[in-house]
N, C-alpha and C. Protein backbone atom coordinates (compact mmCIF):
# COMPACT_ATOMS: atom_id res chain seq x y z
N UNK A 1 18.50 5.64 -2.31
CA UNK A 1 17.38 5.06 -1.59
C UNK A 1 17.03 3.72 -2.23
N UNK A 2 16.96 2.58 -1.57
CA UNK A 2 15.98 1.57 -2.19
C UNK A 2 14.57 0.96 -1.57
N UNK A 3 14.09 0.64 -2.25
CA UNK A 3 12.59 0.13 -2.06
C UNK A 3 12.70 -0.21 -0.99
N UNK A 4 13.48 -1.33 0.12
CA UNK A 4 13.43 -1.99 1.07
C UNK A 4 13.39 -1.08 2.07
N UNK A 5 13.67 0.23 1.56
CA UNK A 5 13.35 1.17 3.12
C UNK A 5 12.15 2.41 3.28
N UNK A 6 10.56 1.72 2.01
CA UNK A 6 9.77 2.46 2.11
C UNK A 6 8.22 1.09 1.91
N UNK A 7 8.55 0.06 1.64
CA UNK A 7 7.85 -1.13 1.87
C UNK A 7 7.51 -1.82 2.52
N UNK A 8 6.37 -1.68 3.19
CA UNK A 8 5.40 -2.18 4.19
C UNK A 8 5.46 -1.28 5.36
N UNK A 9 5.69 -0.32 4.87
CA UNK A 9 5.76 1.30 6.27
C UNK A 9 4.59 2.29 5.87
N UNK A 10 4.12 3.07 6.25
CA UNK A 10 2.91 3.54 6.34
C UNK A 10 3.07 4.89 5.64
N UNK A 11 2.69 5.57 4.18
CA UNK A 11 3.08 6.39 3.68
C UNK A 11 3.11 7.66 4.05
N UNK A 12 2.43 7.99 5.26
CA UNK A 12 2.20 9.36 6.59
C UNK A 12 3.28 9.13 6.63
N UNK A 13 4.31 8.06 7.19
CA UNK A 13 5.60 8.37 8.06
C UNK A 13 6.72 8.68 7.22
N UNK A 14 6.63 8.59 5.92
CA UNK A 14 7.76 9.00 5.00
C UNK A 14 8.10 9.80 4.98
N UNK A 15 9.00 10.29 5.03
CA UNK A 15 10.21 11.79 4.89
C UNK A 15 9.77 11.64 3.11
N UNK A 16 10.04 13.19 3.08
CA UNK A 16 9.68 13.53 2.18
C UNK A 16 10.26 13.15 0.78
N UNK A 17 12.29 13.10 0.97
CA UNK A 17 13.00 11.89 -0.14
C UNK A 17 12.21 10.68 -0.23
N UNK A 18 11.89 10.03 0.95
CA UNK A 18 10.81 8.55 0.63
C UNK A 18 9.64 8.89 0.01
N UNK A 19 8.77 9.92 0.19
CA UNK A 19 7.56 10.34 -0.66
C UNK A 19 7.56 10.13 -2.18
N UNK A 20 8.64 11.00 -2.70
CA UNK A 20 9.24 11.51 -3.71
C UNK A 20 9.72 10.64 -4.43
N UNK A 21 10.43 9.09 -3.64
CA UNK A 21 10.96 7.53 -4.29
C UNK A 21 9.54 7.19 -4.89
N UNK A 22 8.86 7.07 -3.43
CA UNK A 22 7.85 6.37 -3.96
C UNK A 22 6.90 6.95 -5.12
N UNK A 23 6.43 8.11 -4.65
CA UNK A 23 6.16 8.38 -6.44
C UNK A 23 6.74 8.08 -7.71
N UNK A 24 8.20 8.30 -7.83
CA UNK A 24 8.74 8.24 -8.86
C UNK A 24 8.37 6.68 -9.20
N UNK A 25 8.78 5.46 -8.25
CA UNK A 25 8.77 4.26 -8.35
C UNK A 25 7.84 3.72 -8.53
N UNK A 26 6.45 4.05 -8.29
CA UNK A 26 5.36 3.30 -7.76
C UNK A 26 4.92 2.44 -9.23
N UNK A 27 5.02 2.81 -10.36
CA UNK A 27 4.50 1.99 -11.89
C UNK A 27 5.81 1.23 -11.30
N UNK A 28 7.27 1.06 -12.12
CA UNK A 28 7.92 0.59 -12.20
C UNK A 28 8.30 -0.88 -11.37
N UNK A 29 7.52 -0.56 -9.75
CA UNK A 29 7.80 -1.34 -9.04
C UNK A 29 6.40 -2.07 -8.83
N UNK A 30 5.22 -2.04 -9.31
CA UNK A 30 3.87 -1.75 -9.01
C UNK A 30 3.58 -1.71 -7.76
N UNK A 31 3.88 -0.66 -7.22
CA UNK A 31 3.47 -0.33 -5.61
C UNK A 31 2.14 0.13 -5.62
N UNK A 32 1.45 -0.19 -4.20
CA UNK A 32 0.20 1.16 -4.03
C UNK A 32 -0.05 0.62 -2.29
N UNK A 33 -1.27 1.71 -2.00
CA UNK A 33 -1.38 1.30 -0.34
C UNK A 33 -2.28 0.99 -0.19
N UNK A 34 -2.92 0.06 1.00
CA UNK A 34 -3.84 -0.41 1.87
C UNK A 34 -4.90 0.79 1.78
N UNK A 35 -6.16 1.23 1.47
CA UNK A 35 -6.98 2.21 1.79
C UNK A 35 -7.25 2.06 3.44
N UNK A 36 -6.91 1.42 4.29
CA UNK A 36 -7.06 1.42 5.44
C UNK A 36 -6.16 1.85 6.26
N UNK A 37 -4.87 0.81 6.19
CA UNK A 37 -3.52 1.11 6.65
C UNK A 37 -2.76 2.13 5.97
N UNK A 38 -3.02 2.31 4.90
CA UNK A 38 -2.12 3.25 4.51
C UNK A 38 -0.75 2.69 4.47
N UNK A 39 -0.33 2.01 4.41
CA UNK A 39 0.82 0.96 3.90
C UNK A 39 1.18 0.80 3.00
N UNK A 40 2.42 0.48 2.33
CA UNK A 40 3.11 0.27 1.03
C UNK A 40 3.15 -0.90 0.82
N UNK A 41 2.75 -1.51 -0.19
CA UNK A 41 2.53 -3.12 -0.66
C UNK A 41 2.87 -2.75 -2.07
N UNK A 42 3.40 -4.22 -2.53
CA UNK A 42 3.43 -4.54 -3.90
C UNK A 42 1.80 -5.02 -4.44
N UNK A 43 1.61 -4.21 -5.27
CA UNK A 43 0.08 -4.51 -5.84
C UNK A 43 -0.74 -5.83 -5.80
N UNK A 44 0.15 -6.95 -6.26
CA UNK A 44 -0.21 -7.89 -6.15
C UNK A 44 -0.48 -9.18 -4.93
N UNK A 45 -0.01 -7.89 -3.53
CA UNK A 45 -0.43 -8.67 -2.39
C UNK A 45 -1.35 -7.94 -1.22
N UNK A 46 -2.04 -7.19 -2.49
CA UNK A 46 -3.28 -5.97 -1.84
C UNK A 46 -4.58 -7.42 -2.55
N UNK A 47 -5.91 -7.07 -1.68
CA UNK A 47 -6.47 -7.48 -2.43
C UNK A 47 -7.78 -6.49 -3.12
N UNK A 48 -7.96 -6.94 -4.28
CA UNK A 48 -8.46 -5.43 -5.26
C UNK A 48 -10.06 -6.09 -5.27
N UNK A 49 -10.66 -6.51 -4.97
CA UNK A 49 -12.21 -7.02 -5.45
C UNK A 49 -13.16 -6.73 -3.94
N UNK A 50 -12.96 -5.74 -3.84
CA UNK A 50 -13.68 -5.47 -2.21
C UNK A 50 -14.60 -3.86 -2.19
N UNK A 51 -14.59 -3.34 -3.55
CA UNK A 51 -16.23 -2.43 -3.56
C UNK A 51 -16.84 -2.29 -2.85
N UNK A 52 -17.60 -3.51 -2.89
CA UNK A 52 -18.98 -3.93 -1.92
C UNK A 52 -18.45 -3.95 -0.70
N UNK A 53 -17.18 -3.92 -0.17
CA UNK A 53 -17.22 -2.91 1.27
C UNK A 53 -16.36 -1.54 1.49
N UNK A 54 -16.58 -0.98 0.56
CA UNK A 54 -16.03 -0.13 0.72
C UNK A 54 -15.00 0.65 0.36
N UNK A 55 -14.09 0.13 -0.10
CA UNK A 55 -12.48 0.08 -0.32
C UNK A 55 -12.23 -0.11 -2.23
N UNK A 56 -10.89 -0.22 -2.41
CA UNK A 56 -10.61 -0.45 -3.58
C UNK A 56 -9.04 -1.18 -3.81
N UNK A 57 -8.96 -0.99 -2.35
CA UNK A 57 -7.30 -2.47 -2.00
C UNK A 57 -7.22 -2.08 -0.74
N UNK A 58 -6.95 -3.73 -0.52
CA UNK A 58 -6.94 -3.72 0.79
C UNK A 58 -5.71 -4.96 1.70
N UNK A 59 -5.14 -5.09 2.50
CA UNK A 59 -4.15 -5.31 2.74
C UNK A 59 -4.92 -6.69 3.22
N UNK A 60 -3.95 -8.12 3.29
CA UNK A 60 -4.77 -9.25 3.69
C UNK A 60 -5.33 -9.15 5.13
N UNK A 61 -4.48 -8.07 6.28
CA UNK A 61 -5.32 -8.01 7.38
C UNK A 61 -6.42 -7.45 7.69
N UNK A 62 -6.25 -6.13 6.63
CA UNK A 62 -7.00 -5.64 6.54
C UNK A 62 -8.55 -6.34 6.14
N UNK A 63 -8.49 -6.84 5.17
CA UNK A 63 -9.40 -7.78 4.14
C UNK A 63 -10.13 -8.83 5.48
N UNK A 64 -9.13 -9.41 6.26
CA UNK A 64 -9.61 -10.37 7.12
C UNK A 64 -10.83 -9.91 8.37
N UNK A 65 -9.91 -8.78 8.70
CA UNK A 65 -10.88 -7.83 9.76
C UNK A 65 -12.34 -7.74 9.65
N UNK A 66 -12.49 -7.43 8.00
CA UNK A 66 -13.58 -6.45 7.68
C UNK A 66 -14.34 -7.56 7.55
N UNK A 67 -13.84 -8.94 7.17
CA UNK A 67 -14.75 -10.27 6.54
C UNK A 67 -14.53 -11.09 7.58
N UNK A 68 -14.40 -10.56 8.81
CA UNK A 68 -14.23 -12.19 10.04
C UNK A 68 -15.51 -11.81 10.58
């Protein structure tokens, strides 16, 4: 399995080998998901400073939605 076939897909839809990547992987690769979308992102293109609405990462569309 590699990363490119569980990144930026929605962690509900993973078969259970993809579940199981992504756990194993998630430090190594710094993965985590959208609290909204539920999406697989690399950590550093979630955005993490959003408390004060709610959340604790959030995907840039996500982020845009909630602040347009």
């Amino acid at each position: 399995m590699k990363l490119k076939n569980i990144l930026y897909r929605n962690y509900n839809s993973l078969s259970d080998n993809e579940r199981e990547y992504y756990k194993e992987n998630r430090e190594k690769f710094e993965l985590n998901t959208c609290d909204i979308t539920n999406c697989i992102y690399y950590s550093d293109e979630l955005v993490w400073e959003v408390e004060h609405l709610g959340y604790s990462a959030l995907c840039e569309d996500a982020y845009k939605e909630l602040t347009e």
